[in-house]
Protein backbone atom coordinates (compact mmCIF):
# COMPACT_ATOMS: atom_id res chain seq x y z
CA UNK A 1 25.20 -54.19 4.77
CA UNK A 2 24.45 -54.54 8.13
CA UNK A 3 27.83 -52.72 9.61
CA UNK A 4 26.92 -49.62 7.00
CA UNK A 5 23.59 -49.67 8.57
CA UNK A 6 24.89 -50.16 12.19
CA UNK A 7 27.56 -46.72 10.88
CA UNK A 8 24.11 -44.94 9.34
CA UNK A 9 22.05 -45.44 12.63
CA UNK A 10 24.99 -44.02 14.46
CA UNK A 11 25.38 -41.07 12.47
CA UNK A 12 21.61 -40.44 12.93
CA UNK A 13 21.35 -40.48 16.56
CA UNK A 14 24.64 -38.52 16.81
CA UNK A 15 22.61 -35.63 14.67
CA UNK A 16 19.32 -36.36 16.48
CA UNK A 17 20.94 -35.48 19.74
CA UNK A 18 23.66 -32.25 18.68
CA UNK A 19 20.60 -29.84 18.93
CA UNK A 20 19.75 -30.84 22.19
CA UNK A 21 23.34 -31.15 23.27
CA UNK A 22 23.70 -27.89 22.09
CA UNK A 23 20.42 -26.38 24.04
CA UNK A 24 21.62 -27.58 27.04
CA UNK A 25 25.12 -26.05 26.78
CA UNK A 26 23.15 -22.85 26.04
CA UNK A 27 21.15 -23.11 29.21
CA UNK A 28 23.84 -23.40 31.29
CA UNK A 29 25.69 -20.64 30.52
CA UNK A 30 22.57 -18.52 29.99
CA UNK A 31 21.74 -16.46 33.58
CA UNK A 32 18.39 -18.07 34.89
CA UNK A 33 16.86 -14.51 34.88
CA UNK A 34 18.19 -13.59 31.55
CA UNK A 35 16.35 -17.01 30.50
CA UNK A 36 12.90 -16.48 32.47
CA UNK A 37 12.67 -12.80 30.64
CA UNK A 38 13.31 -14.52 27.49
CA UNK A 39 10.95 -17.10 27.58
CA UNK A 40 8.53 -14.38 29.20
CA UNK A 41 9.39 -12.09 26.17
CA UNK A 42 8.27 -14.39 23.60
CA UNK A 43 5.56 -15.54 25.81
CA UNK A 44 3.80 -12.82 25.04
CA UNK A 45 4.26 -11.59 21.49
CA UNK A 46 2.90 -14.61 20.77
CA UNK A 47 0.38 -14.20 22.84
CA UNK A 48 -0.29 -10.68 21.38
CA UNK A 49 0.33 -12.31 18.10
CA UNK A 50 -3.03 -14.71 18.66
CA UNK A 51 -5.44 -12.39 19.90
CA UNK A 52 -4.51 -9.84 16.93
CA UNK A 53 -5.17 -12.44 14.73
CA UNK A 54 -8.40 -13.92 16.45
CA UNK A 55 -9.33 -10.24 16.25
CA UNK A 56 -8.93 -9.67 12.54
CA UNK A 57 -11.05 -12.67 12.29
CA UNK A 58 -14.15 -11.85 14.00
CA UNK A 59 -13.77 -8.25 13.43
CA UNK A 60 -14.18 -9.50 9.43
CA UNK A 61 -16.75 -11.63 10.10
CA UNK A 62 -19.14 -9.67 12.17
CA UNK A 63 -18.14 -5.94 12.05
CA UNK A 64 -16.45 -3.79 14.83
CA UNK A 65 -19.80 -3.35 16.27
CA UNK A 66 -21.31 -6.67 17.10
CA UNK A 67 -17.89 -7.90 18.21
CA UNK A 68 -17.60 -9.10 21.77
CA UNK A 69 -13.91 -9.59 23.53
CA UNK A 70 -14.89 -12.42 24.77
CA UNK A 71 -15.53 -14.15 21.94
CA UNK A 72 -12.04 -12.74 20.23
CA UNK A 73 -10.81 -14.41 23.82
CA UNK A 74 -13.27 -17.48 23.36
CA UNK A 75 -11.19 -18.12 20.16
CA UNK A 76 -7.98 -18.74 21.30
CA UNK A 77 -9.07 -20.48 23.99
CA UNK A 78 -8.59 -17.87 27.19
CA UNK A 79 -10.84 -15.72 29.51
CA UNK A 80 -11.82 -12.04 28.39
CA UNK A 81 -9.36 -10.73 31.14
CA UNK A 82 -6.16 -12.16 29.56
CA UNK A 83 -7.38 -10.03 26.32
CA UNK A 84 -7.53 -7.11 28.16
CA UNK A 85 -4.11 -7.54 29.89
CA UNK A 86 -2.56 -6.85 26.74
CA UNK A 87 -5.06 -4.39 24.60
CA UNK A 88 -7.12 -1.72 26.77
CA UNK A 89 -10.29 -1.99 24.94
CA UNK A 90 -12.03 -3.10 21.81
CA UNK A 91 -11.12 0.11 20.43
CA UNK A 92 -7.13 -0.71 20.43
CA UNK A 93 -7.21 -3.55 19.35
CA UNK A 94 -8.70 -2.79 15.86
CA UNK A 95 -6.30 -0.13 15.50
CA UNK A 96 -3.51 -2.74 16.28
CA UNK A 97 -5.41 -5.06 14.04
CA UNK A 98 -4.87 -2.45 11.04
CA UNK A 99 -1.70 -1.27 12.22
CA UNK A 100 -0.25 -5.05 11.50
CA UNK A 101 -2.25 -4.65 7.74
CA UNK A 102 -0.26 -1.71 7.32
CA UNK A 103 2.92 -2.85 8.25
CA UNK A 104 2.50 -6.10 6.26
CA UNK A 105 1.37 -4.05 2.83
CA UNK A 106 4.98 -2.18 3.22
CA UNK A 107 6.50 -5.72 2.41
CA UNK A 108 9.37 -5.43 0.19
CA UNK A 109 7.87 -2.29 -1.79
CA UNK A 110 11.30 -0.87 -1.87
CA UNK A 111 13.04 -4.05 -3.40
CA UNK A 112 10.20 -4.33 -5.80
CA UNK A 113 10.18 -0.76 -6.47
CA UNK A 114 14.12 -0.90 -7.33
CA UNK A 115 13.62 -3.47 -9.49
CA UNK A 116 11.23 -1.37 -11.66
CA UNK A 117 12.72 1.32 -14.76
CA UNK A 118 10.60 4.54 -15.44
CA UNK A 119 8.73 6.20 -12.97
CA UNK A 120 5.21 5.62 -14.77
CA UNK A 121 6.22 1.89 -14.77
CA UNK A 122 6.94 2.20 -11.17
CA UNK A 123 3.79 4.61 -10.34
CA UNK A 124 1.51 1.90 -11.55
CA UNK A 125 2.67 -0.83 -9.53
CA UNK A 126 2.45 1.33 -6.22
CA UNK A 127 -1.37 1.64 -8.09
CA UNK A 128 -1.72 -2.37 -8.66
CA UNK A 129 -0.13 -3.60 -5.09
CA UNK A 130 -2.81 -1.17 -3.35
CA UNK A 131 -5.62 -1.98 -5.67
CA UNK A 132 -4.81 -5.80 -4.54
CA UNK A 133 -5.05 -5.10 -1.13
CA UNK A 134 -8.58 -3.72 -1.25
CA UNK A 135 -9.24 -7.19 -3.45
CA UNK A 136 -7.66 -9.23 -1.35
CA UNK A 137 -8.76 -7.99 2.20
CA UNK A 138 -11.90 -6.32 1.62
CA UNK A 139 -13.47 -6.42 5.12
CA UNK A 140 -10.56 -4.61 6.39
CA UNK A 141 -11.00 -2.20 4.14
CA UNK A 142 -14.26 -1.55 5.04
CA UNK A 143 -13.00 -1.66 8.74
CA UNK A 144 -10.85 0.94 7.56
CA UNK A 145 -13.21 3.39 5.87
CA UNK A 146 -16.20 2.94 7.74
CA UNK A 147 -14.67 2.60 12.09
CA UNK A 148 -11.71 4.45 12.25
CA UNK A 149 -10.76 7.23 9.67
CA UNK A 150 -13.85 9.13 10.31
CA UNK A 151 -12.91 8.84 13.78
CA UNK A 152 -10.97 11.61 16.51
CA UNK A 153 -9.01 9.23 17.55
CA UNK A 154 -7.66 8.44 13.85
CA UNK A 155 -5.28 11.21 13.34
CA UNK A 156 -1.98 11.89 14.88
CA UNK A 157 -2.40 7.93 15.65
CA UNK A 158 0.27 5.53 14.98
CA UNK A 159 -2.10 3.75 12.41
CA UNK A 160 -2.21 7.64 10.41
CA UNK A 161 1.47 7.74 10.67
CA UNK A 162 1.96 4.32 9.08
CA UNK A 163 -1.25 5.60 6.54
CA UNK A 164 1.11 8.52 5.86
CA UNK A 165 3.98 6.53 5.03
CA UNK A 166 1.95 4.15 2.96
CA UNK A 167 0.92 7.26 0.60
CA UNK A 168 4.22 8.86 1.00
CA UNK A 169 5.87 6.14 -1.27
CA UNK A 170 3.65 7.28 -3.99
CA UNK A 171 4.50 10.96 -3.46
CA UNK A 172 8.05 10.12 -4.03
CA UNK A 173 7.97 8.28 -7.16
CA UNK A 174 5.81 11.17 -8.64
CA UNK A 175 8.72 13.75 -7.34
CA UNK A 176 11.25 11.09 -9.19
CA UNK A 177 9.62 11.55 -12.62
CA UNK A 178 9.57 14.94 -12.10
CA UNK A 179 13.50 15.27 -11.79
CA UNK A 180 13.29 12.12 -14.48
CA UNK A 181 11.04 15.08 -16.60
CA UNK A 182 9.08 12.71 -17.00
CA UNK A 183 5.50 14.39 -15.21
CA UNK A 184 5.24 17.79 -15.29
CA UNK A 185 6.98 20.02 -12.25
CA UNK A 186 3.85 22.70 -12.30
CA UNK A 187 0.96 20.15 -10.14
CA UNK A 188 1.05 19.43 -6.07
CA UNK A 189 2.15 16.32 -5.60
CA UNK A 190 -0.22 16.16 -2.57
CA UNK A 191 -2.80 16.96 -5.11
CA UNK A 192 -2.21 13.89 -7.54
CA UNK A 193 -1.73 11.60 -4.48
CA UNK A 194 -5.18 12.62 -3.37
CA UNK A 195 -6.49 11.67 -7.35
CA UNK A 196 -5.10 8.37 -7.04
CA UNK A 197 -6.36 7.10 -3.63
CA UNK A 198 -9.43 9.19 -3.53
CA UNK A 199 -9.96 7.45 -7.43
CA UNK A 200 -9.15 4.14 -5.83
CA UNK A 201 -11.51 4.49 -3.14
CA UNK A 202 -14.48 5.66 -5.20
CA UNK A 203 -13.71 2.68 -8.24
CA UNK A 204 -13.54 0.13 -5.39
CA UNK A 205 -16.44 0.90 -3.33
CA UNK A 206 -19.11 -1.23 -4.59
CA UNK A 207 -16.59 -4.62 -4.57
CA UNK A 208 -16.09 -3.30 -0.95
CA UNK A 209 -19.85 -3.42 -0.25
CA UNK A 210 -20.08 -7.17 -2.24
CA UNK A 211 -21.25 -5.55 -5.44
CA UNK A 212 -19.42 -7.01 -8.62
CA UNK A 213 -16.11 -7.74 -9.05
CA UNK A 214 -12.83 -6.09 -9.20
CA UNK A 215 -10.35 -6.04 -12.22
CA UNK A 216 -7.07 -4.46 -10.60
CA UNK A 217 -5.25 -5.04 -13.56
CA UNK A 218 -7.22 -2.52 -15.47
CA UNK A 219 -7.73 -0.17 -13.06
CA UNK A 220 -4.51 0.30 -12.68
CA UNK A 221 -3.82 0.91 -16.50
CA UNK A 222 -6.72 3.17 -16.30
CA UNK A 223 -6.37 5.06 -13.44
CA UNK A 224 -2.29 5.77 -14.68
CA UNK A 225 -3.28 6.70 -17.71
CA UNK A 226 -5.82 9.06 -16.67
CA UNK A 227 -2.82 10.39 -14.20
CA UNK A 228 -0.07 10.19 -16.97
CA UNK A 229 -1.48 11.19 -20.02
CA UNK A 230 -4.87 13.40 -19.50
CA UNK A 231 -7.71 13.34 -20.96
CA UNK A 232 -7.21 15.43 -23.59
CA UNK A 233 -8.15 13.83 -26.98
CA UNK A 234 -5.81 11.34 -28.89
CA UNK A 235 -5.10 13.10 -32.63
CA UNK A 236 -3.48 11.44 -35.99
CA UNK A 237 -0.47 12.84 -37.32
CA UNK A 238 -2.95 14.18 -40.36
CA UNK A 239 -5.12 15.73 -37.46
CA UNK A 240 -2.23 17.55 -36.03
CA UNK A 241 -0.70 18.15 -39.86
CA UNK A 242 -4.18 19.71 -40.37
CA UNK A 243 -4.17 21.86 -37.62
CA UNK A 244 -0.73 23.41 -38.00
CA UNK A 245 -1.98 24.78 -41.47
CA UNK A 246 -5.00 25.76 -39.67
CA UNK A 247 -2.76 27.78 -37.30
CA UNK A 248 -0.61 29.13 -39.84
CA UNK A 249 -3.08 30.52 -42.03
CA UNK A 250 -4.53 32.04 -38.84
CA UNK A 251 -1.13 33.84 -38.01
CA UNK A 252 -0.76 34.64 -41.20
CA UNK A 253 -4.11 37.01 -41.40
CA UNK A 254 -2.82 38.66 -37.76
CA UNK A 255 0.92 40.21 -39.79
CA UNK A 256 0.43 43.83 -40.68
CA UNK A 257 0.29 43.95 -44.44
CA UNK A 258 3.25 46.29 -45.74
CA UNK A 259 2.28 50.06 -47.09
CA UNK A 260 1.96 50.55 -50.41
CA UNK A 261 4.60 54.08 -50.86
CA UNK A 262 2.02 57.12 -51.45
CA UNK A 263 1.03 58.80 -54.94
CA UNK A 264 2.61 62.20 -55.25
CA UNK A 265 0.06 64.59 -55.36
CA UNK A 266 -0.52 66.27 -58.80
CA UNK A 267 -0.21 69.87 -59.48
CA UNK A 268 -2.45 71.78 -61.22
């Protein structure tokens, strides 16, 4: 027992020290300024990383307005100059701050989207994923809506590009049902994109503002089947059956009766 655990502590400290081994073969035959601008590199994204995220923070907690740098600084422990040695003002970094939102809502929507069959199937989880969003980051929504796309500043940004992206998705699964003939080819497709985020936006607002709650799952239904199906009313086979006759007798009247051939006239 005691030689296999002599052979076990061995084999431990030989795999304790590999990685190190191995760093210090690396550093040698790295170039010392090749090194420094690597270690300066990732210096500072995570640097930028922190005060993005100390941002979102107080930016959620106390609105855009009554947000001071330093006290996104005073969080991760630095001066209000090192803040600014990244980020130009206040106003940058919330658009960075919803920039990163953006980029993290992307995700893996096109590995989840290739995983779905039928383009309604596909339209409504494009509808849930952005419905959770709103539920499960409300204050930046409201950062969203109520600093910045109101603003000049807002478009031809690279936050509206990523915004335009975002919606684009839904565009294009619209335009595949339509080649699917599955929607209708005769409707803008910038017109029902507009329906579903501007329908989004309105359902959502009063969760956004801390009124009630918010039931994505049948929004979503709701909002795709207002979308998908119209809202013309639902009628039973004996409705339709009814209404066919109803039609028929209707054509019927509107056919020219035939002329009955003309008397000769008499002579007298």
């Amino acid at each position: 027992m005691a030689a296999r655990g002599h052979r076990m502590s061995k084999t431990l400290a030989q795999r304790k020290y590999v990685p190190a081994q191995a760093t210090a073969e690396l550093a040698r035959s790295t170039p010392p300024r090749v090194a420094r601008l690597a270690s300066s590199r990732l210096g500072r994204e995570q640097r930028v990383d922190d005060i993005l995220r100390a941002a979102r923070d107080v930016f959620c907690e106390k609105g855009y307005g009554h947000t001071a740098v330093a006290e996104i600084a005073a969080r991760i422990g630095v001066v209000e100059g090192t803040v600014y040695k990244y980020f130009d003002s206040k106003r940058e970094l919330l658009l960075k701050v919803l920039e990163r939102w953006y980029e993290d809502m992307f995700g893996d929507y096109a590995r989840d989207l290739a995983g779905v069959e039928g383009a309604r199937a596909r339209l409504r989880l494009l509808v849930w994923r952005h419905l959770r969003s709103i539920r499960d980051y409300p204050l930046l929504c409201r950062l969203m809506f109520r600093e910045v796309r109101g603003e000049q500043d807002y478009h031809g940004s690279d936050l509206h590009t990523l915004n335009r992206r975002y919606t684009q998705l839904l565009i294009d699964v619209i335009a595949d049902g339509v080649k699917a003939h599955e929607f209708r080819d005769d409707l803008p497709l910038w017109l029902l994109r507009d329906m579903v985020y501007g329908g989004i936006e309105h359902t959502t607002w009063n969760f956004l503002c801390g009124r009630g709650v918010l039931d994505i799952d049948r929004v979503a239904d709701d909002l795709v089947a207002v979308l998908c199906d119209g809202i013309g009313a639902r009628r039973t086979a004996d409705e339709l059956r009814l209404e066919a006759r109803r039609l028929s007798r209707i054509a019927d009247r509107m056919q020219p009766s035939p002329r009955s051939p003309r008397k000769p006239a008499s002579r007298t």
